[in-house]
Protein backbone atom coordinates (compact mmCIF):
# COMPACT_ATOMS: atom_id res chain seq x y z
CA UNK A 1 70.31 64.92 -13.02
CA UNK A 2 72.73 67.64 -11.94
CA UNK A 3 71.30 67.18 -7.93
CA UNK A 4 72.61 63.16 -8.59
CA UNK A 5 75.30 64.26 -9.85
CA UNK A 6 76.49 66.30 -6.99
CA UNK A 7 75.32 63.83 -4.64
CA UNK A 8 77.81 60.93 -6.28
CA UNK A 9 80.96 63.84 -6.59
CA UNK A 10 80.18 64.60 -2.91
CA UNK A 11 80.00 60.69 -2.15
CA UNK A 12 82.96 59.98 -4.25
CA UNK A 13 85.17 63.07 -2.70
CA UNK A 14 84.52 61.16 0.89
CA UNK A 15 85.94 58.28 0.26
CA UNK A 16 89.82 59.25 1.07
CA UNK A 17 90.98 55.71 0.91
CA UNK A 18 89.72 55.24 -3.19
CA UNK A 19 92.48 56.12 -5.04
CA UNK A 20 90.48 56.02 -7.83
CA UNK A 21 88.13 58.64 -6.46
CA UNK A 22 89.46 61.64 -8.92
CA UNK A 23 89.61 59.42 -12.16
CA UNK A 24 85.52 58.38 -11.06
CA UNK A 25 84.78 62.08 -11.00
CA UNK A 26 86.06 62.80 -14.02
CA UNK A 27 84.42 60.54 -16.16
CA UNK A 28 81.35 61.00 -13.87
CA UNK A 29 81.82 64.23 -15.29
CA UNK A 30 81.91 63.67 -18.60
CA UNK A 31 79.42 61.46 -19.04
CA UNK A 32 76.73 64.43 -17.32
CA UNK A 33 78.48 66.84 -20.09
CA UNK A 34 78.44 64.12 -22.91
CA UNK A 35 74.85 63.57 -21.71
CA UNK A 36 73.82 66.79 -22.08
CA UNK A 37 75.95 67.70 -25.40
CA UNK A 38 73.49 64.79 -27.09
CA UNK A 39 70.38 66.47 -25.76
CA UNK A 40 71.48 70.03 -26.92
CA UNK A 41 72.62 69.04 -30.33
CA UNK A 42 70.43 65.56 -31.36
CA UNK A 43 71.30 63.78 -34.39
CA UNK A 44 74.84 65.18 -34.58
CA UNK A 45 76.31 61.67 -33.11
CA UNK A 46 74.12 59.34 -35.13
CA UNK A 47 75.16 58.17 -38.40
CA UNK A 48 71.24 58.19 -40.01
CA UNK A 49 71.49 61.92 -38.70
CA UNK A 50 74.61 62.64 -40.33
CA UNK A 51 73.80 61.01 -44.01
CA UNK A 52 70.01 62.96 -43.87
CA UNK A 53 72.86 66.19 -43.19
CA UNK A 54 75.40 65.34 -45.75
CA UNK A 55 72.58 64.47 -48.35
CA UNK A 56 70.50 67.69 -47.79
CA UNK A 57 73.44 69.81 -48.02
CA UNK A 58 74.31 67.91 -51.29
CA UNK A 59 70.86 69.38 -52.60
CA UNK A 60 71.51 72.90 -51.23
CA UNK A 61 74.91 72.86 -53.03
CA UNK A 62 73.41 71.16 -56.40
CA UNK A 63 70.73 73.87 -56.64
CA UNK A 64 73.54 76.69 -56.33
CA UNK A 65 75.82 75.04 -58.71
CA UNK A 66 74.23 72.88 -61.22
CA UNK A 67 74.43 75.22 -64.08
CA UNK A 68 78.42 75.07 -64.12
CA UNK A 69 79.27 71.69 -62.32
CA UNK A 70 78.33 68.60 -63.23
CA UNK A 71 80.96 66.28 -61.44
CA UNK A 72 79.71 63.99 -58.24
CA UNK A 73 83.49 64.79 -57.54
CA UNK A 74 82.77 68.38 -56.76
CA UNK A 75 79.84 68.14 -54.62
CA UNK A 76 81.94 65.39 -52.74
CA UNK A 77 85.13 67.73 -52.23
CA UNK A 78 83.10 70.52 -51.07
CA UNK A 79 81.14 67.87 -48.12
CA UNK A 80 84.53 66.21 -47.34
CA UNK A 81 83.48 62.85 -48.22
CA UNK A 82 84.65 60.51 -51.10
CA UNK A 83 82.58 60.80 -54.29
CA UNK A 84 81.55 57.04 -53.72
CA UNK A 85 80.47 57.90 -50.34
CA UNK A 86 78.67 60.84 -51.77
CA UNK A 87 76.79 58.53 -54.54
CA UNK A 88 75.97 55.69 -51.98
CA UNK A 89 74.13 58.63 -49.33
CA UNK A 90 72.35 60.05 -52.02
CA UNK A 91 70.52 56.91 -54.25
CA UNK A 92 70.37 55.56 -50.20
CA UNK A 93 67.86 58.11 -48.84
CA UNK A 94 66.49 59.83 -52.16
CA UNK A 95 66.34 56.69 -54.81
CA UNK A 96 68.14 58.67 -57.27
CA UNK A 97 71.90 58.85 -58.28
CA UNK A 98 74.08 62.14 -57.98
CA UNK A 99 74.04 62.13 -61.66
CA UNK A 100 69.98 61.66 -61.86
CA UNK A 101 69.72 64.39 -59.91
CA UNK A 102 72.12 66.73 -61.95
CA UNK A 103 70.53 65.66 -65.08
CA UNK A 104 67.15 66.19 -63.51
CA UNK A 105 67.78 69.73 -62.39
CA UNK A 106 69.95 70.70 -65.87
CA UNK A 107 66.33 69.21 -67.61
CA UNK A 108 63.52 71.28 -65.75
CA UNK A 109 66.04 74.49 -66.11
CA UNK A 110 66.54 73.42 -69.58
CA UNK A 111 62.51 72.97 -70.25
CA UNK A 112 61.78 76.15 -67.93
CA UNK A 113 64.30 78.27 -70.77
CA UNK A 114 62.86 76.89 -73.83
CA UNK A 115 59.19 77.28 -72.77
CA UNK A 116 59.48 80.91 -70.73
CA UNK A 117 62.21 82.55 -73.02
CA UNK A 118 63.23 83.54 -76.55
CA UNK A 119 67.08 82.99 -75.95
CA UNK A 120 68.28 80.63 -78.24
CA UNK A 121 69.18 76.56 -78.44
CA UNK A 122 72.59 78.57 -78.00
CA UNK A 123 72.22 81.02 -75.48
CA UNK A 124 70.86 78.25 -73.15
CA UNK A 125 73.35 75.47 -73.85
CA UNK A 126 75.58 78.55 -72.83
CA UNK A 127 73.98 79.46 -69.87
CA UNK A 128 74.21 75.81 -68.24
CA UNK A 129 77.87 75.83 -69.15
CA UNK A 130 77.89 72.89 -71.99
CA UNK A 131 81.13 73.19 -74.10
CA UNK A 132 78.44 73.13 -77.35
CA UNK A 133 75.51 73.23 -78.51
CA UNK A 134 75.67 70.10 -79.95
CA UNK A 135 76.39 68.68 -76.52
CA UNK A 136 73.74 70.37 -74.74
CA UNK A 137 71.30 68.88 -77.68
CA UNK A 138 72.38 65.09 -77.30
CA UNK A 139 72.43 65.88 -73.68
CA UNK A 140 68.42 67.19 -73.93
CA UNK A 141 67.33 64.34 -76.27
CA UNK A 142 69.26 61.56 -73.67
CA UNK A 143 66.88 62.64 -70.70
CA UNK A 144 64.05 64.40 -72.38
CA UNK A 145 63.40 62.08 -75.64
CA UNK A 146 63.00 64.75 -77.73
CA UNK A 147 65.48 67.66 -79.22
CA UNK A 148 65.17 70.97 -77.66
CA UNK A 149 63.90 72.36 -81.05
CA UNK A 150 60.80 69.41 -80.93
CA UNK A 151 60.25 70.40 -77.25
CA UNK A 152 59.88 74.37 -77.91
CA UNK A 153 57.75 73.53 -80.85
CA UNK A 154 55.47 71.64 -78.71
CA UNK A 155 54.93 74.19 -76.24
């Protein structure tokens, strides 16, 4: 490619009487770098790369943060896209919503801290940041089915 390439400059550079011989070369020229900036760095230019990007960096930040923030609207701010945007990407290429997947990950901590620990209904609603317990319990029953206190009896 970069042998063409010099050949066509070198062509292009001959022909004195082209006055349009520097403006060729310089988007011969950028289409050789443009060329090889897509082979370098593949998937950065596509949009299905981009969404796969913005929706695995969605789960990277969830699993950090899910224990204090529960708003699509933070996740969003923090990939500089629109919360809409955000929700679309996400049920798109997973199935689920930004809130299914919050809920989801709030549950298995929730299940992992009633099954593994003796902290209390308290101590965990705490822990994953609900402003009560009472919240945390309607929360628990809405996704799970069952209170938390049913669920760590059944363990």
């Amino acid at each position: 490619v970069l042998s063409t390439y010099l050949k066509m400059t070198k062509n292009l550079i001959s022909y004195k009487d082209n006055p349009f011989r520097l403006e060729a070369i310089k988007h011969l020229t950028l289409t050789i770098f443009f060329g090889y900036m897509h082979q370098m760095h593949p998937g950065k230019n596509d949009t299905n790369g981009y969404s796969n990007n913005i929706v695995s960096e969605f789960m990277i930040l969830l699993k950090e943060n899910f224990k204090q923030e529960r708003e699509c609207s933070f996740y969003a701010d923090l990939l500089c896209v629109t919360p809409k945007y955000l929700s679309t990407l996400v049920k798109e290429k997973t199935g689920k919503t930004v809130h299914e997947w919050i809920d989801e990950y709030i549950s298995v901590e929730s299940k992992a801290l009633l099954r593994s620990t003796k902290m209390t209904i308290e101590q965990i609603s705490d822990s994953l940041s609900f402003s009560s317990q009472d919240n945390f319990s309607k929360f628990f029953k809405r996704v799970v089915g069952i209170s938390p206190t049913e669920y760590r009896k059944r363990r």
